[in-house]
Protein backbone atom coordinates (compact mmCIF):
# COMPACT_ATOMS: atom_id res chain seq x y z
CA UNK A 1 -3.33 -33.09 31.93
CA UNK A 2 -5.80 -32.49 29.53
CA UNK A 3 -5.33 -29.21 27.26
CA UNK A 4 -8.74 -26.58 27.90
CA UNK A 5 -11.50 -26.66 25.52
CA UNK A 6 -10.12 -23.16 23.90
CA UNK A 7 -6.42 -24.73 23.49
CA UNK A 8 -8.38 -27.78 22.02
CA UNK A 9 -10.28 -25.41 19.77
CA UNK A 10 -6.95 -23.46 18.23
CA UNK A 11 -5.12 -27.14 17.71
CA UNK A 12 -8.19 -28.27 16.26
CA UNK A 13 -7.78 -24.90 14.42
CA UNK A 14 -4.29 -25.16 12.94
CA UNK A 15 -4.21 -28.69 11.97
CA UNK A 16 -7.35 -28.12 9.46
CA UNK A 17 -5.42 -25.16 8.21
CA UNK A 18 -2.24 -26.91 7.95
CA UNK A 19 -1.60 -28.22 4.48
CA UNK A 20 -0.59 -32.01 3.78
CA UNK A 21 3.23 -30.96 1.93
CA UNK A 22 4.60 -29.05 5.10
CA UNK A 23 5.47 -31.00 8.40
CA UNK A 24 4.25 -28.52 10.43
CA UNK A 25 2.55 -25.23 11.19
CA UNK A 26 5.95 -23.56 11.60
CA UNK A 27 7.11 -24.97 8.36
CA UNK A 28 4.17 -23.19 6.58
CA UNK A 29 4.58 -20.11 8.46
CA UNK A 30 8.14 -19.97 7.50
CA UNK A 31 7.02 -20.93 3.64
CA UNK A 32 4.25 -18.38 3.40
CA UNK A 33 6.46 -16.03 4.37
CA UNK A 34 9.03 -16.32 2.86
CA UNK A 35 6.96 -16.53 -0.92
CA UNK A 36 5.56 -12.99 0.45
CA UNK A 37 9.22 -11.94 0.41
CA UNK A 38 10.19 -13.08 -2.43
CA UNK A 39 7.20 -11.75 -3.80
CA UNK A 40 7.67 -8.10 -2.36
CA UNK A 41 11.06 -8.38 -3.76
CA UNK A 42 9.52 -8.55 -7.69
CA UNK A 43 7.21 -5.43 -6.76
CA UNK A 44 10.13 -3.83 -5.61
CA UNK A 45 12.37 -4.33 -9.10
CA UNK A 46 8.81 -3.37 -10.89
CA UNK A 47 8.27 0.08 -8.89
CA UNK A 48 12.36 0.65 -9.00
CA UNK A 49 12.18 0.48 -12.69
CA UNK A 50 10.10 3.58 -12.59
CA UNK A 51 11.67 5.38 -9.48
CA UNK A 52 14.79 5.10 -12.07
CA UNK A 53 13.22 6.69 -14.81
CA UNK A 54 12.18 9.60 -12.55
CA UNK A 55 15.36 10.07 -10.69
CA UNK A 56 16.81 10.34 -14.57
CA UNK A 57 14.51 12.66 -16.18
CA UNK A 58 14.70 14.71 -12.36
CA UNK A 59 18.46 14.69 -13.41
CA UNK A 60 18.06 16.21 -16.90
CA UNK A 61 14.84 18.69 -16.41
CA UNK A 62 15.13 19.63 -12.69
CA UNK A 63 13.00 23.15 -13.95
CA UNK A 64 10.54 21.04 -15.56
CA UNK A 65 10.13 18.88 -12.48
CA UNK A 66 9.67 21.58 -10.00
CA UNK A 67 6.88 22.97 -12.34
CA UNK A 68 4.89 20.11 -12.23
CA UNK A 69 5.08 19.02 -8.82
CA UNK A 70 4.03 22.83 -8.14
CA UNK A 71 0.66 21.58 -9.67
CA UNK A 72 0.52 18.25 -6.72
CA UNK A 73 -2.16 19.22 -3.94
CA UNK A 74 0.67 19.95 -1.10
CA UNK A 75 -2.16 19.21 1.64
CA UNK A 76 -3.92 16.25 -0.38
CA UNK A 77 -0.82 14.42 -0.57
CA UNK A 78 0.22 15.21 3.21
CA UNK A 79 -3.47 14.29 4.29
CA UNK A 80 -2.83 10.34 2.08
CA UNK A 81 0.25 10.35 3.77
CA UNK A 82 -1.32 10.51 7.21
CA UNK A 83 -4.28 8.05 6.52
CA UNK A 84 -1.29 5.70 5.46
CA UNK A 85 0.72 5.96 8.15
CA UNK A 86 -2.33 5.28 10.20
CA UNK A 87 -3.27 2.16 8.31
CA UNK A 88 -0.50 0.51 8.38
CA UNK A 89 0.27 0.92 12.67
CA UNK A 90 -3.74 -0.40 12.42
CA UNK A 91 -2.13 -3.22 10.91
CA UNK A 92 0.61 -4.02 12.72
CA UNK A 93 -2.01 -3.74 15.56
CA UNK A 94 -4.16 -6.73 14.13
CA UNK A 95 -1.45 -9.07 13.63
CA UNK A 96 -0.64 -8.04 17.57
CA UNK A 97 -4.41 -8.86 18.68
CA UNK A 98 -4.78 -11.78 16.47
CA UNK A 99 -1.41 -13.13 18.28
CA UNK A 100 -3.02 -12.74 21.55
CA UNK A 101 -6.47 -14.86 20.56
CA UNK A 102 -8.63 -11.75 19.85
CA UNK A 103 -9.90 -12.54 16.67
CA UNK A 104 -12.86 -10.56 16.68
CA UNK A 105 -10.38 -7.23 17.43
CA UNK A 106 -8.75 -8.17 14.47
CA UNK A 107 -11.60 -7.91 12.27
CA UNK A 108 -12.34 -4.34 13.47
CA UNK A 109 -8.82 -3.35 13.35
CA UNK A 110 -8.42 -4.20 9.78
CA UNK A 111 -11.88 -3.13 9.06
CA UNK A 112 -10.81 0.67 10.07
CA UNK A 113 -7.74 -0.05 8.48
CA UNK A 114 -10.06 -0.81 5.08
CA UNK A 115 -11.70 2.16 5.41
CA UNK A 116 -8.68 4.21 5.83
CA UNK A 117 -7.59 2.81 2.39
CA UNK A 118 -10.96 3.69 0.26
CA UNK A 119 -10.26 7.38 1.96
CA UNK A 120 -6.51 7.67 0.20
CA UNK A 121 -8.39 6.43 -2.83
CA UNK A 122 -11.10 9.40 -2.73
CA UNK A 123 -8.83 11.64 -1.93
CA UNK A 124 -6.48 10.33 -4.87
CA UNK A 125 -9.62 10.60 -7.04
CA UNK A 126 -10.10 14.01 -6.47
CA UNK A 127 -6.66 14.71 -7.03
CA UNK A 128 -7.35 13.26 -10.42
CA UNK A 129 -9.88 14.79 -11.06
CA UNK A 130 -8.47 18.34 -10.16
CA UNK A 131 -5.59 17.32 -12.74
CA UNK A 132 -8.29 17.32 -15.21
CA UNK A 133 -9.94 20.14 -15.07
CA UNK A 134 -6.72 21.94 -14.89
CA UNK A 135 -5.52 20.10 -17.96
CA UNK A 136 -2.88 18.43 -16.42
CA UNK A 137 -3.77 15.37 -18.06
CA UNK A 138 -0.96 14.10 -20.91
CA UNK A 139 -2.09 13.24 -24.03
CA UNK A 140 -5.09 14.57 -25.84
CA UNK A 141 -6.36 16.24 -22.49
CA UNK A 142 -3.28 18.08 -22.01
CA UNK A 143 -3.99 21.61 -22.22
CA UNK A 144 -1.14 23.32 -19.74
CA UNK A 145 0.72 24.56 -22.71
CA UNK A 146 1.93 28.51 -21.00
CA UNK A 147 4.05 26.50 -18.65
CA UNK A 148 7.98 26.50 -19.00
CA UNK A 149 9.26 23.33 -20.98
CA UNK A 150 5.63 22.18 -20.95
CA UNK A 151 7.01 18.87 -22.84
CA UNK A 152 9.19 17.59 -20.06
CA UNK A 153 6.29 18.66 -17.68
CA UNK A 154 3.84 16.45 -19.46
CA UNK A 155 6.35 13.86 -18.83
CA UNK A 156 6.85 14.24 -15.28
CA UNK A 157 3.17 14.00 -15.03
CA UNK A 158 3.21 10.98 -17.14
CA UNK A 159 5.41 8.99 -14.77
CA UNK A 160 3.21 10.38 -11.97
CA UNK A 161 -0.18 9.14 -13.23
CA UNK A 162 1.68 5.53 -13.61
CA UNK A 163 3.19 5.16 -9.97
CA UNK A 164 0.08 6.73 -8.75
CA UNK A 165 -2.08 4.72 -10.90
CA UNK A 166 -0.14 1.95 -9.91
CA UNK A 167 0.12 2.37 -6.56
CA UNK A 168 -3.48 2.93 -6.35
CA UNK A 169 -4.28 -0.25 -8.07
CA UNK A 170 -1.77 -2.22 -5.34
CA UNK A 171 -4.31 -0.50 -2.33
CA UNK A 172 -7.16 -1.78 -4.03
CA UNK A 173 -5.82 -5.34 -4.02
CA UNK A 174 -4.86 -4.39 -0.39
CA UNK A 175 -7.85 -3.52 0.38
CA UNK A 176 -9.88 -6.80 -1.18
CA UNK A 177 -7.21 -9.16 0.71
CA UNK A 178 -7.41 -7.35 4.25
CA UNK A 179 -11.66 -7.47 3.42
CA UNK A 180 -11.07 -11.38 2.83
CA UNK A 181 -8.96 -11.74 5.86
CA UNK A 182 -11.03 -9.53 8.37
CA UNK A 183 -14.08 -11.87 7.31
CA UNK A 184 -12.38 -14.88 8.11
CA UNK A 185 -10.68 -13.25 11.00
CA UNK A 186 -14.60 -12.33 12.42
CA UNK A 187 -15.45 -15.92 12.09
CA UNK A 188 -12.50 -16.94 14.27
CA UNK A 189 -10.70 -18.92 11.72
CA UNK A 190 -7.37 -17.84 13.11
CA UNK A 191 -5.46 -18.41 16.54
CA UNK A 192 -2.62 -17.72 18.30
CA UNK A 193 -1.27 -21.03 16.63
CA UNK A 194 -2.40 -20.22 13.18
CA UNK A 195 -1.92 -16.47 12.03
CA UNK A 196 -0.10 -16.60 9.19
CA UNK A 197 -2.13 -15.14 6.62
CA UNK A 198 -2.77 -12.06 8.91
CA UNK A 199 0.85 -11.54 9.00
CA UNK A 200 1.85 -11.97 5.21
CA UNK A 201 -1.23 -9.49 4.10
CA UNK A 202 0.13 -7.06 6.57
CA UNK A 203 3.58 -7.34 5.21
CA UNK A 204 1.93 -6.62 1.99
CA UNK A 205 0.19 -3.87 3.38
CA UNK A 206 3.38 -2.08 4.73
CA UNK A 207 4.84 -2.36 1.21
CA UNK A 208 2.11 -0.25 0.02
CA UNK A 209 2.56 1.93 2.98
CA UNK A 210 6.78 2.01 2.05
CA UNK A 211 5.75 2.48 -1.57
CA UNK A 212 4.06 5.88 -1.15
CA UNK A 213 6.64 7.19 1.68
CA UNK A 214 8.95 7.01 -1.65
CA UNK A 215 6.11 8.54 -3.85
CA UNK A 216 5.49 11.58 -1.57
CA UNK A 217 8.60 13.38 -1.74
CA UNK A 218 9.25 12.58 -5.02
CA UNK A 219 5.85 14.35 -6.27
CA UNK A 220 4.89 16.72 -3.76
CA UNK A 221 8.08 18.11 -2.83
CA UNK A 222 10.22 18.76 -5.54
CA UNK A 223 9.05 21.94 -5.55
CA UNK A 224 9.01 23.28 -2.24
CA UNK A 225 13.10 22.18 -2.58
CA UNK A 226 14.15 22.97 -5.95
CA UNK A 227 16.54 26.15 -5.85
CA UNK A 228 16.72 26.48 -9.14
């Protein structure tokens, strides 16, 4: 029995997409996924590195930590959290539509879910900013001087402009992927059969999600739990 034009349409689909070194679609999948891994694993050891340093310095100056995080926007960073938490369940929702043959709800799923990642980078802007003005900013902006141990405080906010700064740079590339893939995903270049690439950008996507959960209580709640 003949297969329907639309399950002639998603083979016709997978084998242009399928490259000439793997046997078969499920071969790539497996491949592509797998190199995401791996890949996620490296960003891990990178971002550990750091989480390391903190825990350490957290260890020696605990009153020094508590000061600075007392200068984090408590409802800024709660608000990110949110629009997160949000993005990444978008996500998980477009690789679920895209798996069921609506392409086109992919698209807008991710789309929202781009969105949702240029408003945690406004709001992180005007956290900045804020940090600024305030003089919060180490080096030859730093101007918080009356604080207790304003030394180690400079340094807590020097490991929290580069996982922040960090972090923020790994949404933006987030944020151009998931733009490349809704595109393709609006002109119905991917099927039930052939996914993949929605799948590995939202694994990437929940690492930048998993990546902040860390960040978050690290920076905005040391103070509301230090007892001294």
């Amino acid at each position: 029995m003949a297969d329907s034009p639309a399950i002639a349409a998603e083979h016709a689909v997978a084998e242009q997409a399928l490259r000439h070194h793997f046997a078969n679609m499920e071969q790539q999948r497996e491949s592509s996924t797998l190199g995401m891994w791996l890949f996620l694993v490296t960003e891990i050891m990178f971002f550990g590195g750091l989480f390391a340093a903190y825990m350490i310095y957290r260890h020696l100056y605990p009153g020094a930590w508590a000061t600075g995080s007392e200068h984090m926007s408590f409802w800024l960073g709660t608000l990110n959290t949110t629009i997160l938490l949000c993005s990444s369940l978008l996500v998980a929702l477009s690789v679920h539509a895209v798996q069921e043959g609506e392409s086109k709800k992919t698209a807008w799923l991710l789309l929202f879910t781009i969105l949702m990642g240029a408003a945690f980078l406004g709001i992180k802007a005007v956290e900045y900013h804020a940090h600024y003005v305030e003089g919060a900013v180490p080096g030859r902006w730093w101007h918080l001087h009356d604080v207790p141990d304003p030394a180690h405080v400079q340094m807590f906010f020097i490991l929290y402009f580069v996982m922040t700064g960090l972090h923020a740079l790994h949404v933006t590339i987030g944020l151009v992927l998931l733009g490349v893939i809704a595109y393709k995903a609006n002109k119905l270049a991917y099927t039930p059969e052939y996914h993949n690439p929605v799948e590995v950008s939202g694994l990437y996507w929940h690492f930048v999600d998993l990546v902040w959960i860390f960040l978050y209580p690290m920076l905005y709640l040391v103070a509301r739990t230090h007892t001294g």
